[in-house]
N, C-alpha and C. Protein backbone atom coordinates (compact mmCIF):
# COMPACT_ATOMS: atom_id res chain seq x y z
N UNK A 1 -19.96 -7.95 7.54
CA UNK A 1 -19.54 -6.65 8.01
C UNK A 1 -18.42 -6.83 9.03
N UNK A 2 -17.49 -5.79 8.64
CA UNK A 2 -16.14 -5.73 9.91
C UNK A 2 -16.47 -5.78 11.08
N UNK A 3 -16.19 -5.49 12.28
CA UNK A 3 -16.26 -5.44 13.49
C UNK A 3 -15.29 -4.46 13.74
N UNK A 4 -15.53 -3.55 14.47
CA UNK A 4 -14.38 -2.53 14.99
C UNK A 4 -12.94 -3.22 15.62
N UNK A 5 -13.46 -4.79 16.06
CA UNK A 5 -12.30 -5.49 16.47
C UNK A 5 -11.39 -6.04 15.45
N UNK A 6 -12.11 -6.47 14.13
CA UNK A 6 -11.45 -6.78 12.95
C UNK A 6 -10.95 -6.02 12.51
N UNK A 7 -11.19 -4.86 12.52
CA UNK A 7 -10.54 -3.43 11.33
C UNK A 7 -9.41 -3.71 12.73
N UNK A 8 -9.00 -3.32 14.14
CA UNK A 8 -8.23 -3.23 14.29
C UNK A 8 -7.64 -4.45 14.44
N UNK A 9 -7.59 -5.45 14.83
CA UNK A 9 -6.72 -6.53 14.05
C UNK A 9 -6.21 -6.43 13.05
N UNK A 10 -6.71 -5.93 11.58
CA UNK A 10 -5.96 -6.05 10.88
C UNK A 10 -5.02 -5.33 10.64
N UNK A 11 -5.39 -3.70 11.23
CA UNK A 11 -4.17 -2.90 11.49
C UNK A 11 -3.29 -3.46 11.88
N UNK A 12 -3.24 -4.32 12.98
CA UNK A 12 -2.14 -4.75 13.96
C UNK A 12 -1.66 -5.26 13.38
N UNK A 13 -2.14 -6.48 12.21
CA UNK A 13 -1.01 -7.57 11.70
C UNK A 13 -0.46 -6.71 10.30
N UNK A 14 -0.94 -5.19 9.97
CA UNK A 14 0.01 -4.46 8.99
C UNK A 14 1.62 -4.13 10.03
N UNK A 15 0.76 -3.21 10.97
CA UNK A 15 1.98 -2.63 12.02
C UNK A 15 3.05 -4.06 11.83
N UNK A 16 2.63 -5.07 12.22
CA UNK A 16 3.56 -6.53 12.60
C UNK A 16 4.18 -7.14 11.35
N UNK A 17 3.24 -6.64 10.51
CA UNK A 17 4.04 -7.11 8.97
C UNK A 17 5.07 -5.87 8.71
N UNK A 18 4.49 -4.92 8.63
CA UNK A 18 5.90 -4.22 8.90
C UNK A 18 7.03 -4.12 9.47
N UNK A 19 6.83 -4.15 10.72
CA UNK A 19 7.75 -4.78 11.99
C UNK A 19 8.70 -5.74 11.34
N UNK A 20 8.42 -6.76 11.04
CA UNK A 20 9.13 -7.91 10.38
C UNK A 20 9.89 -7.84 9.33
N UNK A 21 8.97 -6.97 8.28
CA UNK A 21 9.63 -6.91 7.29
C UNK A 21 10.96 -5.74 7.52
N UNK A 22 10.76 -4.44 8.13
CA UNK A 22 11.82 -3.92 8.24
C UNK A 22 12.92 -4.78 9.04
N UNK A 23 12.49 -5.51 9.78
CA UNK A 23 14.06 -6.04 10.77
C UNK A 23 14.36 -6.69 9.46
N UNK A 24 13.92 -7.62 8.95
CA UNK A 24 15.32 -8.09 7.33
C UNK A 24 15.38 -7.36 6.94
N UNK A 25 14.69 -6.35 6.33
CA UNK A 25 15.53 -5.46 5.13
C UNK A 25 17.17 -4.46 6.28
N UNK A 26 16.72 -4.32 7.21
CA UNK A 26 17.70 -3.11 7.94
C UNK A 26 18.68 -3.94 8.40
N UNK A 27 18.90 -5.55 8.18
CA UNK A 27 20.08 -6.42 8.26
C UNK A 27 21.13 -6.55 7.09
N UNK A 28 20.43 -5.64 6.13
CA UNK A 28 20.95 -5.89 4.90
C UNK A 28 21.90 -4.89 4.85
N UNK A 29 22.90 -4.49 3.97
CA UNK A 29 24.04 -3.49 3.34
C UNK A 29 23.14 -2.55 3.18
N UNK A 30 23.87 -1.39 3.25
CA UNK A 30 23.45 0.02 2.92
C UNK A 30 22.60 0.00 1.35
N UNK A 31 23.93 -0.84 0.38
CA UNK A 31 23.58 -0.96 -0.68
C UNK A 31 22.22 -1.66 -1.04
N UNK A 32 21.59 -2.76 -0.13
CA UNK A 32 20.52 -3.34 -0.54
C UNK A 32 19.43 -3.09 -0.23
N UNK A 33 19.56 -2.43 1.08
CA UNK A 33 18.31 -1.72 1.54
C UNK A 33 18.08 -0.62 -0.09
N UNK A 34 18.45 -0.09 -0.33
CA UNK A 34 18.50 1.27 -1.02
C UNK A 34 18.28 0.56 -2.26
N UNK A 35 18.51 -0.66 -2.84
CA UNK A 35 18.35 -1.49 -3.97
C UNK A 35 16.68 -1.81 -3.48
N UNK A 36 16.43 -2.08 -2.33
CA UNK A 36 14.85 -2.71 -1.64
C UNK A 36 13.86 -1.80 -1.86
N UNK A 37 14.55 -0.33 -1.59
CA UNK A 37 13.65 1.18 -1.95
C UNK A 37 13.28 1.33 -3.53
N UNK A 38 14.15 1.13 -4.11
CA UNK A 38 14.41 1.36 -5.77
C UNK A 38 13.31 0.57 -5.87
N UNK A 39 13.27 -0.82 -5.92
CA UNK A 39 12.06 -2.07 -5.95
C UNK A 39 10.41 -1.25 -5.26
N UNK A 40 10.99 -0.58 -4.35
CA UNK A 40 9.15 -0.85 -3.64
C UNK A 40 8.73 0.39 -4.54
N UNK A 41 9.50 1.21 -5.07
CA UNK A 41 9.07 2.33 -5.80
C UNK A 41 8.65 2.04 -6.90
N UNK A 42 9.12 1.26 -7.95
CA UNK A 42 8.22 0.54 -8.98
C UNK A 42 7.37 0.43 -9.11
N UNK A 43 7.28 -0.81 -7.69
CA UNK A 43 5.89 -1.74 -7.37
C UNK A 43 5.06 -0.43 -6.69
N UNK A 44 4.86 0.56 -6.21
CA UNK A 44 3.83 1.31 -5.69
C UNK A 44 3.71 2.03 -7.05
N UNK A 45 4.52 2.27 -8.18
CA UNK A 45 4.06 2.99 -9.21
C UNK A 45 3.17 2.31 -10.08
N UNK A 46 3.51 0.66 -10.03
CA UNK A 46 2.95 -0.15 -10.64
C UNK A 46 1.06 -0.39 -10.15
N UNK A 47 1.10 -0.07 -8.61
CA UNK A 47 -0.25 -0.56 -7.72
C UNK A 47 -1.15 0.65 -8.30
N UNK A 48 -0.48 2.35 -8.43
CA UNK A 48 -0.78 3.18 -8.29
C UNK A 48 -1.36 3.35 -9.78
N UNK A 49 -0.93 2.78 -10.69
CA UNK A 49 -1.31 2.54 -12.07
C UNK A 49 -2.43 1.57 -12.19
N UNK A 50 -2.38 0.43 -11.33
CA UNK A 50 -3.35 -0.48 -11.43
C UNK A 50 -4.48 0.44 -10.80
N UNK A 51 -4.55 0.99 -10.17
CA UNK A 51 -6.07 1.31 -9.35
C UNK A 51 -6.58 2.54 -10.57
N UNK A 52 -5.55 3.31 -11.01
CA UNK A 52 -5.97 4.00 -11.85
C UNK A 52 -6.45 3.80 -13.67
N UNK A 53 -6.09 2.61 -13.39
CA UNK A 53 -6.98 2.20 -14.75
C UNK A 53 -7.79 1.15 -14.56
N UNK A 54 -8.11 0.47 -13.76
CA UNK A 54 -9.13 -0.23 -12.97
C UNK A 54 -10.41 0.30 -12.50
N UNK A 55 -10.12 1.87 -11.53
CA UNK A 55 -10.89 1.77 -10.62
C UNK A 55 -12.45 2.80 -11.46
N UNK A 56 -13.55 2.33 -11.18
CA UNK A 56 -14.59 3.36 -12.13
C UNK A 56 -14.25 4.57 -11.56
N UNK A 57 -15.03 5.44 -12.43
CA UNK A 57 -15.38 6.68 -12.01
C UNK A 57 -16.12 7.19 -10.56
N UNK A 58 -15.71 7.77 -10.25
CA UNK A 58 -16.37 8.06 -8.48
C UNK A 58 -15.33 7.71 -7.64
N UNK A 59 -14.46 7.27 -7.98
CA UNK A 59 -13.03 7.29 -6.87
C UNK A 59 -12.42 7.99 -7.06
N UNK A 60 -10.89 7.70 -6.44
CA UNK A 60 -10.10 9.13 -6.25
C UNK A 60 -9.13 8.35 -7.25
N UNK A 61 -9.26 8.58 -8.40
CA UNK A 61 -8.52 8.59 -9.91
C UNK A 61 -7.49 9.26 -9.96
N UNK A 62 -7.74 10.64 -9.73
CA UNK A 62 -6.66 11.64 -10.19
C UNK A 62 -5.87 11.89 -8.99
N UNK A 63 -6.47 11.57 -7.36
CA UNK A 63 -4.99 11.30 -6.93
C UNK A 63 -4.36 10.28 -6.64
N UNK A 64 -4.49 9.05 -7.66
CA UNK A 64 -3.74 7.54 -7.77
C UNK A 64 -2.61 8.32 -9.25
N UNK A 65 -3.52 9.29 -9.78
CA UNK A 65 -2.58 9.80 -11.09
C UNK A 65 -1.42 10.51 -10.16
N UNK A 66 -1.87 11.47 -9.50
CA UNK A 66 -0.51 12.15 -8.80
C UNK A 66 0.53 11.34 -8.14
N UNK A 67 -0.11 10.31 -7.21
CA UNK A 67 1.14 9.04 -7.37
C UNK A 67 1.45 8.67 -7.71
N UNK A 68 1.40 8.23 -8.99
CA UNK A 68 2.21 7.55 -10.12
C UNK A 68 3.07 8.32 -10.28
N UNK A 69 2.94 9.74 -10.49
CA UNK A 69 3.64 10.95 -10.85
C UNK A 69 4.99 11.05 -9.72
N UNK A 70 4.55 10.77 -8.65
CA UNK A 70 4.95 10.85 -7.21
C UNK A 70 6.33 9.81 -7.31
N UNK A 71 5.59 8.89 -7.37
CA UNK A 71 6.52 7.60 -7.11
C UNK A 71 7.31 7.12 -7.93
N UNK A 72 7.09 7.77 -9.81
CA UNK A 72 8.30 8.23 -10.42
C UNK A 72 9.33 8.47 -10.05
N UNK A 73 8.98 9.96 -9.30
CA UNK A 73 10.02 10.85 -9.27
C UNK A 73 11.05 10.08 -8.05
N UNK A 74 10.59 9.66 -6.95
CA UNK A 74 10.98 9.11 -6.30
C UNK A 74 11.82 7.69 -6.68
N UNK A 75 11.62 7.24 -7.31
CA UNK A 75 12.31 6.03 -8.30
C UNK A 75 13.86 6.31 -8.85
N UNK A 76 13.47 7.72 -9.39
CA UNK A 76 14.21 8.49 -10.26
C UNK A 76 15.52 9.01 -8.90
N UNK A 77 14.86 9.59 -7.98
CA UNK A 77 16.02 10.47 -7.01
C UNK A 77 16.57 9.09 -6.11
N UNK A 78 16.05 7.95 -5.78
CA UNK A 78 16.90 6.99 -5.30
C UNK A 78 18.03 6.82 -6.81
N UNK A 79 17.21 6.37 -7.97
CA UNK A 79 18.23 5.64 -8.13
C UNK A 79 19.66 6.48 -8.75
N UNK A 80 19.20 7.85 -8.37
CA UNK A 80 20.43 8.81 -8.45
C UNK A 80 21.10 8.79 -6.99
N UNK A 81 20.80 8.91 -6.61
CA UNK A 81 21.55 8.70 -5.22
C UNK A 81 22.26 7.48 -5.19
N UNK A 82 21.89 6.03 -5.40
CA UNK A 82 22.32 4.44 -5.74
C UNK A 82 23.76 4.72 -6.89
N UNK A 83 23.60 5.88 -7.83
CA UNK A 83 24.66 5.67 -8.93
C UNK A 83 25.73 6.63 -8.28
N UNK A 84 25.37 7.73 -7.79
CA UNK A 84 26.50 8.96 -7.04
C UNK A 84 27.03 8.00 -5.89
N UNK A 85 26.13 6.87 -4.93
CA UNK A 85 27.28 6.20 -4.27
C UNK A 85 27.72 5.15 -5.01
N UNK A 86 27.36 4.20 -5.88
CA UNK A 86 28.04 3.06 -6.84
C UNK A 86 27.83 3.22 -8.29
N UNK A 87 29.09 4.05 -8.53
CA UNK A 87 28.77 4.00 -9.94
C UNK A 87 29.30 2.54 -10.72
N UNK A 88 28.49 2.38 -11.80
CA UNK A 88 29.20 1.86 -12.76
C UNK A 88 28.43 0.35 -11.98
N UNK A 89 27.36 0.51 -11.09
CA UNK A 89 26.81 -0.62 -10.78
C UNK A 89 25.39 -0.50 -10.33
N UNK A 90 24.45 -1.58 -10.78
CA UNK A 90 23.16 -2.10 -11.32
C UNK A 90 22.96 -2.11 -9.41
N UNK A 91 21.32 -1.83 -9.28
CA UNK A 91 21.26 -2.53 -7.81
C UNK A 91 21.18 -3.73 -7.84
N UNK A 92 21.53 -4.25 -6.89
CA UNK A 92 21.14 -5.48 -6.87
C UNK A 92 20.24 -5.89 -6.57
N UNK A 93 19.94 -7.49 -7.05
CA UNK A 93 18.93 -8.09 -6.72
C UNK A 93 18.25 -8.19 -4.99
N UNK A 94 17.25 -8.12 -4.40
CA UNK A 94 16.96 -8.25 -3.85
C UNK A 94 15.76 -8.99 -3.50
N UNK A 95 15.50 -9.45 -2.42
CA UNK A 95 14.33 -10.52 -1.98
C UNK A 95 12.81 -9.20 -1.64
N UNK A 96 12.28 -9.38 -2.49
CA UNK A 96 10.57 -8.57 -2.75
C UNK A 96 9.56 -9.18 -3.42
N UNK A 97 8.71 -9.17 -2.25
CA UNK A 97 7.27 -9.70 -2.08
C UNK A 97 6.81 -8.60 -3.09
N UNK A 98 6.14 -8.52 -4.26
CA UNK A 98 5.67 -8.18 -4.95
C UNK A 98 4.04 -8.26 -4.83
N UNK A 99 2.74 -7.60 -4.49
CA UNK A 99 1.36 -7.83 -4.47
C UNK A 99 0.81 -8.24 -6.13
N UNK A 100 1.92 -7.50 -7.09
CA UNK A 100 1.48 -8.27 -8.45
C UNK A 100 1.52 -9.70 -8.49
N UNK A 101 2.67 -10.46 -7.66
CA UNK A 101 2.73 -11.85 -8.12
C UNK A 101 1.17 -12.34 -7.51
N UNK A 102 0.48 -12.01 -6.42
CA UNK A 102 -0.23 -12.32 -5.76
C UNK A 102 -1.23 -12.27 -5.90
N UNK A 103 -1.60 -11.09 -7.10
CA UNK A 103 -2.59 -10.68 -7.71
C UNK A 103 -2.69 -11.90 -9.06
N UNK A 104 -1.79 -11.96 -9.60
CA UNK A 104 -1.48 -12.59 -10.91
C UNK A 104 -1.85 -13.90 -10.59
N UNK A 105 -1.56 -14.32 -9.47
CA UNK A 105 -1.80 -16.16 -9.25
C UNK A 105 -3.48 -16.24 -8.72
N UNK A 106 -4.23 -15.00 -8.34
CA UNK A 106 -5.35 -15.19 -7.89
C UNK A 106 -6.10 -14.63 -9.01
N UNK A 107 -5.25 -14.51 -9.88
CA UNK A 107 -6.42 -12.95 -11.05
C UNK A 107 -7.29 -12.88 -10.99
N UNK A 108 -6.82 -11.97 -9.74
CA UNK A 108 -7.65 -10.55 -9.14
C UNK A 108 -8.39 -9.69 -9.97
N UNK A 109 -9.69 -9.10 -10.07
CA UNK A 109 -9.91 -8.40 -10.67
C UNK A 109 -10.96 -7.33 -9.12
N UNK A 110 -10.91 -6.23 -9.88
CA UNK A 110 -11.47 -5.34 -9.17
C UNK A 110 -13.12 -5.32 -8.97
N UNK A 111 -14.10 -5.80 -8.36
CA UNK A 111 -15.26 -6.25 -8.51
C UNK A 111 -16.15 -5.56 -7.63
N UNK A 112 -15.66 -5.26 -6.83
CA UNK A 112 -16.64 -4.57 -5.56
C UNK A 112 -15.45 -3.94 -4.85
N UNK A 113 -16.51 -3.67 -3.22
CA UNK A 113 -15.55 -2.60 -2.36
C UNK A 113 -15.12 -3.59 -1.70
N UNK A 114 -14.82 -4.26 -1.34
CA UNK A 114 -14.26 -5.70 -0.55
C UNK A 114 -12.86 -5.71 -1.30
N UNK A 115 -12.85 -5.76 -2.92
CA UNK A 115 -11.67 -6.10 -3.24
C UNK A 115 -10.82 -4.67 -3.85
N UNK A 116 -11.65 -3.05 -3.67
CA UNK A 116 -11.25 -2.37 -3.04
C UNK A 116 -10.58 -1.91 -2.41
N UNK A 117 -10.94 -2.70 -1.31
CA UNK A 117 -10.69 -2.20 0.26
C UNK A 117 -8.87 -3.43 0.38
N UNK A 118 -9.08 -4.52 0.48
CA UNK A 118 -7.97 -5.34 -0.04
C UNK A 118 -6.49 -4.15 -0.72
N UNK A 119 -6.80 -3.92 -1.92
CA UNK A 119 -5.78 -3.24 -2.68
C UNK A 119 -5.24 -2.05 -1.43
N UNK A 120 -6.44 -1.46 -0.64
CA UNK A 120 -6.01 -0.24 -0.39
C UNK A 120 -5.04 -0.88 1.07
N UNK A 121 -5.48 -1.84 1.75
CA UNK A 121 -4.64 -2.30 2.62
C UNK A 121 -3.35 -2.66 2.16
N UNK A 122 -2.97 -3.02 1.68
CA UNK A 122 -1.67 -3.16 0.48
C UNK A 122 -0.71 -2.00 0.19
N UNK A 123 -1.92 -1.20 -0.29
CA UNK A 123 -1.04 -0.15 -0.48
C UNK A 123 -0.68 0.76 1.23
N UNK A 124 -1.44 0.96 2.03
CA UNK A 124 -1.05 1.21 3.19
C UNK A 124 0.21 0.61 4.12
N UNK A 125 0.00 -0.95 4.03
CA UNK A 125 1.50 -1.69 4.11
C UNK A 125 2.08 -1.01 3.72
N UNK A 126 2.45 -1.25 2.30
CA UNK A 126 3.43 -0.15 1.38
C UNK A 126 4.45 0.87 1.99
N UNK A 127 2.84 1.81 1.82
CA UNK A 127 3.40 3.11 2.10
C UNK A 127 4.46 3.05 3.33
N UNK A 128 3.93 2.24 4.55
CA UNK A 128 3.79 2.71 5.98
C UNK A 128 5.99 1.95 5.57
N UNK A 129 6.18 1.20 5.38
CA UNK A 129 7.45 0.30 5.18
C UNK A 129 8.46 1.51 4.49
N UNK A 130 7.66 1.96 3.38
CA UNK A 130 8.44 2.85 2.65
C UNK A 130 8.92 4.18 3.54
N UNK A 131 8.31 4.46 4.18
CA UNK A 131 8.22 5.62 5.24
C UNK A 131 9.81 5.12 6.25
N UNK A 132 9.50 4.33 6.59
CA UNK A 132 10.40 3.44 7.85
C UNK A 132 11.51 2.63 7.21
N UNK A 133 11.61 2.64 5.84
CA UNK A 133 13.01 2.62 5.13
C UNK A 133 13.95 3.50 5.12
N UNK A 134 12.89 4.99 4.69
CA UNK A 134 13.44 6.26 3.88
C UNK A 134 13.74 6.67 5.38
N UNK A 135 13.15 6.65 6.53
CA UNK A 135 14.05 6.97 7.99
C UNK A 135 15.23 6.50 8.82
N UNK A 136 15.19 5.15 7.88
CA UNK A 136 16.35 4.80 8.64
C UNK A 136 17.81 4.97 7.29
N UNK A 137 17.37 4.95 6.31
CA UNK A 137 18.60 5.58 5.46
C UNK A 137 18.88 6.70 5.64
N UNK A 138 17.55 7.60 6.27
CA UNK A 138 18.46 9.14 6.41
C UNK A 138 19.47 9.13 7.82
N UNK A 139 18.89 8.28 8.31
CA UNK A 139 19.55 7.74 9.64
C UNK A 139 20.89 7.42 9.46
N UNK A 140 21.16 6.73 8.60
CA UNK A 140 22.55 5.94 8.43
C UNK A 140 23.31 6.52 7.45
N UNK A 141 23.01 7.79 6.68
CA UNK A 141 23.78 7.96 6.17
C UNK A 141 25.21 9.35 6.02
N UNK A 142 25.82 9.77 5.93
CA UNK A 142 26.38 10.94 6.48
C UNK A 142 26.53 11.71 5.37
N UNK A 143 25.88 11.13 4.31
CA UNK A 143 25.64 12.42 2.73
C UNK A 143 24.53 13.69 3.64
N UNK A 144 24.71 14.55 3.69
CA UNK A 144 24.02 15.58 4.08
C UNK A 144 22.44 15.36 2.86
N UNK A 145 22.52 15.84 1.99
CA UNK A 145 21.71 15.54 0.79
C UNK A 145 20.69 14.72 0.65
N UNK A 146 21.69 13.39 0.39
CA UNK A 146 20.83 12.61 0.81
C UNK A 146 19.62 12.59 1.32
N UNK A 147 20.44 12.41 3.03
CA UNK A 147 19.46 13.07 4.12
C UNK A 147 18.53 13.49 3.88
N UNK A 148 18.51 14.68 3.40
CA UNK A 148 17.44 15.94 3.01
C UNK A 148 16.58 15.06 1.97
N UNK A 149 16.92 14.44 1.02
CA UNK A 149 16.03 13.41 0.34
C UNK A 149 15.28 12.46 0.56
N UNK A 150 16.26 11.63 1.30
CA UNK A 150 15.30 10.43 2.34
C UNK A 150 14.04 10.75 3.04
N UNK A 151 14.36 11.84 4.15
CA UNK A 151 13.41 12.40 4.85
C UNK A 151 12.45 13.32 4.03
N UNK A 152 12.72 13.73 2.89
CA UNK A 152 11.73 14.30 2.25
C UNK A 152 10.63 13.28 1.16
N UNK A 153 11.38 12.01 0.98
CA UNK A 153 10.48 10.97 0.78
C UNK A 153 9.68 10.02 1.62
N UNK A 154 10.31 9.93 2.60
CA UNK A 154 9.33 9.55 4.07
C UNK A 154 8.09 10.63 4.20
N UNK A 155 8.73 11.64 4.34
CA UNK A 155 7.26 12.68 4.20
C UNK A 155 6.56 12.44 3.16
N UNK A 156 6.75 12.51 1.93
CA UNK A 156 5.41 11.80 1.04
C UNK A 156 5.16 10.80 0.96
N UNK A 157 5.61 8.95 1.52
CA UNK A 157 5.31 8.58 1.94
C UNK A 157 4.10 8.00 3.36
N UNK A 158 4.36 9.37 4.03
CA UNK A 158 3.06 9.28 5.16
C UNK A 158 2.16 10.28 4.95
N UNK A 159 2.11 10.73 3.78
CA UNK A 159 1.56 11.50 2.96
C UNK A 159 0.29 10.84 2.08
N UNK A 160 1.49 9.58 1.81
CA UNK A 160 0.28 8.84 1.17
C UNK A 160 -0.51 7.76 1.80
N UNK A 161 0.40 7.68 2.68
CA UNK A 161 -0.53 7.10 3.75
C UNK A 161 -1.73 7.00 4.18
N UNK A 162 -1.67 8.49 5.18
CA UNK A 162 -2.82 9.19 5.20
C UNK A 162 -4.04 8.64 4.33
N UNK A 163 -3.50 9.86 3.12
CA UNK A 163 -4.51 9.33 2.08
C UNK A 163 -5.23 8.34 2.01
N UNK A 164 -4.47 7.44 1.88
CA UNK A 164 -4.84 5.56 1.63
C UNK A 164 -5.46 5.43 2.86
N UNK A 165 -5.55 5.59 3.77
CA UNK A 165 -5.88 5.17 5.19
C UNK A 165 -7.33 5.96 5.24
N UNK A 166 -7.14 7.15 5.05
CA UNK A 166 -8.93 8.22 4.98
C UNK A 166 -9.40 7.16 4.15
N UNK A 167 -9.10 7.29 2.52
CA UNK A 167 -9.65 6.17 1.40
C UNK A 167 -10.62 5.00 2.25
N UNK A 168 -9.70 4.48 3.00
CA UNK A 168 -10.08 2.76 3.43
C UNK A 168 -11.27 3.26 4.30
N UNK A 169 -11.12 3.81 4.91
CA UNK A 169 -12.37 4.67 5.92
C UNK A 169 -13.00 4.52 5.71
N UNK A 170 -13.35 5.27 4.61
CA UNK A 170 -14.97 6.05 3.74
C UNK A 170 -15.47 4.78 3.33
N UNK A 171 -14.49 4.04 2.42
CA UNK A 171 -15.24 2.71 1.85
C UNK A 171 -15.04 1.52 2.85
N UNK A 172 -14.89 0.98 4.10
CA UNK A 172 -14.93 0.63 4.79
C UNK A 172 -16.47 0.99 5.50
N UNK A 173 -16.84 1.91 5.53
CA UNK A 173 -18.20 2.31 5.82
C UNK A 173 -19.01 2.22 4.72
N UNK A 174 -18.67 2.62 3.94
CA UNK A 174 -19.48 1.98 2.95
C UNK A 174 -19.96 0.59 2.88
N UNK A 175 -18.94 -0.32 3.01
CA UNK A 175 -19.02 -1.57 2.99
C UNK A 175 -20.00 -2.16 3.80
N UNK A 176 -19.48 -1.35 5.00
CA UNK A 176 -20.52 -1.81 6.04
C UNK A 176 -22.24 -1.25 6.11
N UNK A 177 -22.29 -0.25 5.35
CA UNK A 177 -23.84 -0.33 5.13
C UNK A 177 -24.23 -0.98 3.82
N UNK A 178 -23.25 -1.24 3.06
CA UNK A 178 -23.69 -2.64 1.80
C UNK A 178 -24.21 -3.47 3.02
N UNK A 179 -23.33 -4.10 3.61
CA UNK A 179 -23.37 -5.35 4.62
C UNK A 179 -24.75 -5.79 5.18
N UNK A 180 -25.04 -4.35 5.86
CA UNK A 180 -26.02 -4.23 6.51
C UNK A 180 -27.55 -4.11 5.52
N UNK A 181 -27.13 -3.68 4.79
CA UNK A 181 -28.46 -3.38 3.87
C UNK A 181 -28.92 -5.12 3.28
N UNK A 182 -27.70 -5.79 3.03
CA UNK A 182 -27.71 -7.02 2.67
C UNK A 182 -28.52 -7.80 3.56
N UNK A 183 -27.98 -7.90 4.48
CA UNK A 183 -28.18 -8.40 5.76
C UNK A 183 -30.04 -7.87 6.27
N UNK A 184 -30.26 -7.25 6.47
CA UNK A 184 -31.69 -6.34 6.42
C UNK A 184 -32.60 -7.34 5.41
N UNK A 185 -32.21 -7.30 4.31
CA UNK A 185 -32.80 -7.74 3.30
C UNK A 185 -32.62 -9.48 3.31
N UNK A 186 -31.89 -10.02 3.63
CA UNK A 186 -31.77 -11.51 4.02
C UNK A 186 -33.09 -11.92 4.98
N UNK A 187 -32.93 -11.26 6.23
CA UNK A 187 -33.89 -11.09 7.26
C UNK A 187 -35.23 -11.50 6.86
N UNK A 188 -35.47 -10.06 6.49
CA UNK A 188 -36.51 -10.18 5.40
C UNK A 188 -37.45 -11.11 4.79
N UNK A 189 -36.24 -12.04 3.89
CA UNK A 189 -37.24 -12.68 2.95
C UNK A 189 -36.93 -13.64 3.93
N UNK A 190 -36.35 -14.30 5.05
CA UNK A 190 -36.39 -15.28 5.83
C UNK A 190 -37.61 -14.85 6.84
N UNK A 191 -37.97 -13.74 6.85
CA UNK A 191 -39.49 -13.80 7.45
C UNK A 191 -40.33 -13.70 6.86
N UNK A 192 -40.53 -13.18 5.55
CA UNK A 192 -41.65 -13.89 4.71
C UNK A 192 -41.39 -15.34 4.45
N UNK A 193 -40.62 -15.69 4.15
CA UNK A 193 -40.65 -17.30 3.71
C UNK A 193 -41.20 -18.09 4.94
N UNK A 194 -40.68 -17.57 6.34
CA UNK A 194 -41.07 -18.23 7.45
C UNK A 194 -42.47 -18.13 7.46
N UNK A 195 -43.68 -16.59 7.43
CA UNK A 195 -44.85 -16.53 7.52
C UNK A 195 -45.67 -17.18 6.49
N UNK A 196 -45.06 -17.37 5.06
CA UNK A 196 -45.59 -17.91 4.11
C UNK A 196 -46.02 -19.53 4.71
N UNK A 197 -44.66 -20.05 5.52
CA UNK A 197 -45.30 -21.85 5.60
C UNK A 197 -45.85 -22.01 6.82
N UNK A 198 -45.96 -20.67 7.59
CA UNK A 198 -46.66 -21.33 8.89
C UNK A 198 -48.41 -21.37 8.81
C-alpha cells in the first residue's frame, strides 16, 4: 500500500519530469516544438485507445472513447496550423519518449489496479506537458488564431487531466483497501500457523 508520502513523491517526480522535459522541448524552433505537439497527440490517441480496448467493463470506457475523439481532433487542428505556417513541409522529426516503446519492451499487459494505476500516471504526465506546450505556443506566437487554438487545447488538456487525476484517486483507494485486505489476511494465517505450532 502507498503511503500518502509516496503518492506525493510521485507527483513530484511527474511535476520534475515535466519541468525537464519542457526546458528541451521550449529550446527547440517554433517549428519543432509544434512538430513535438503533433507527436504527443498521436501517442495520447494511441494510450487513449489502448485503455479503451484493454480496460474491462466498470471503468470509464466511454470517456477514454471521447478522448480518442478529442485528441483526433486536436492532431488534426495542429497539424493545420504546422501546414498554414510551412507549407509544402512534413514536421519534422523529433526526439519522443513514446510509453508504447516502454510498454512493448516490458509487454505490459493490463492485469490489476497497480498496472492501472501506472498507465493512468502516464497519461497524467502527458496531459500535464501537453497543457504547458499548448501555453507556451500561444505565448510565442503572433497568429491571433492560433492563439485562440493553442489555449483552447491547453484547456482540454487540463481537462483531461483532471479527469485522469480523479481516475487515479478512486483506484488508488481502491488499491489501498486491496492492500489492506491482503495484508489483514496475511496476518491472519501467520497467526493461525503461529497458534497451530505452539
Amino acid at each position: 500500500m502507498e503511503s500518502p508520502l509516496e503518492v506525493y513523491m510521485k507527483k513530484a517526480e511527474i511535476e520534475e519530469k515535466v519541468k525537464e522535459t519542457l526546458k528541451n522541448i521550449t529550446a527547440m524552433s517554433f517549428k519543432h516544438i509544434l512538430s513535438y505537439a503533433i507527436k504527443g497527440e498521436k501517442d495520447a490517441t494511441d494510450l487513449y485507445q489502448y485503455l479503451y480496448e484493454t480496460l474491462p467493463e466498470g471503468y470509464s470506457k466511454k470517456r477514454f472513447k471521447r478522448f480518442i475523439w478529442m485528441e483526433k481532433s486536436h492532431d488534426k487542428k495542429l497539424i493545420d496550423i504546422f501546414t498554414a505556417l510551412y507549407p509544402d513541409e512534413e514536421p519534422p522529426d523529433v526526439p519522443f519518449e513514446s510509453w508504447r516503446k516502454i510498454f512493448e519492451e516490458r509487454e505490459f499487459k493490463l492485469k490489476n489496479v497497480k498496472d492501472y494505476l501506472d498507465i493512468l500516471e502516464i497519461a497524467m504526465e502527458a496531459e500535464k506537458l501537453a497543457r504547458e506546450i499548448y501555453l507556451f505556443l500561444a505565448k510565442n506566437t503572433d497568429n491571433v488564431e492560433h492563439r485562440r487554438i493553442f489555449l483552447e487545447l491547453a484547456k482540454d488538456e487540463e481537462d483531461h487531466y483532471d479527469f485522469v487525476k480523479k481516475e487515479y484517486e478512486i483506484y488508488s483507494k481502491a488499491k489501498a483497501e486491496e492492500d489492506l485486505k491482503e495484508l489483514i489476511k496475511e496476518l491472519m494465517e501467520n497467526r493461525k500457523a503461529h497458534s497451530a505450532g505452539a
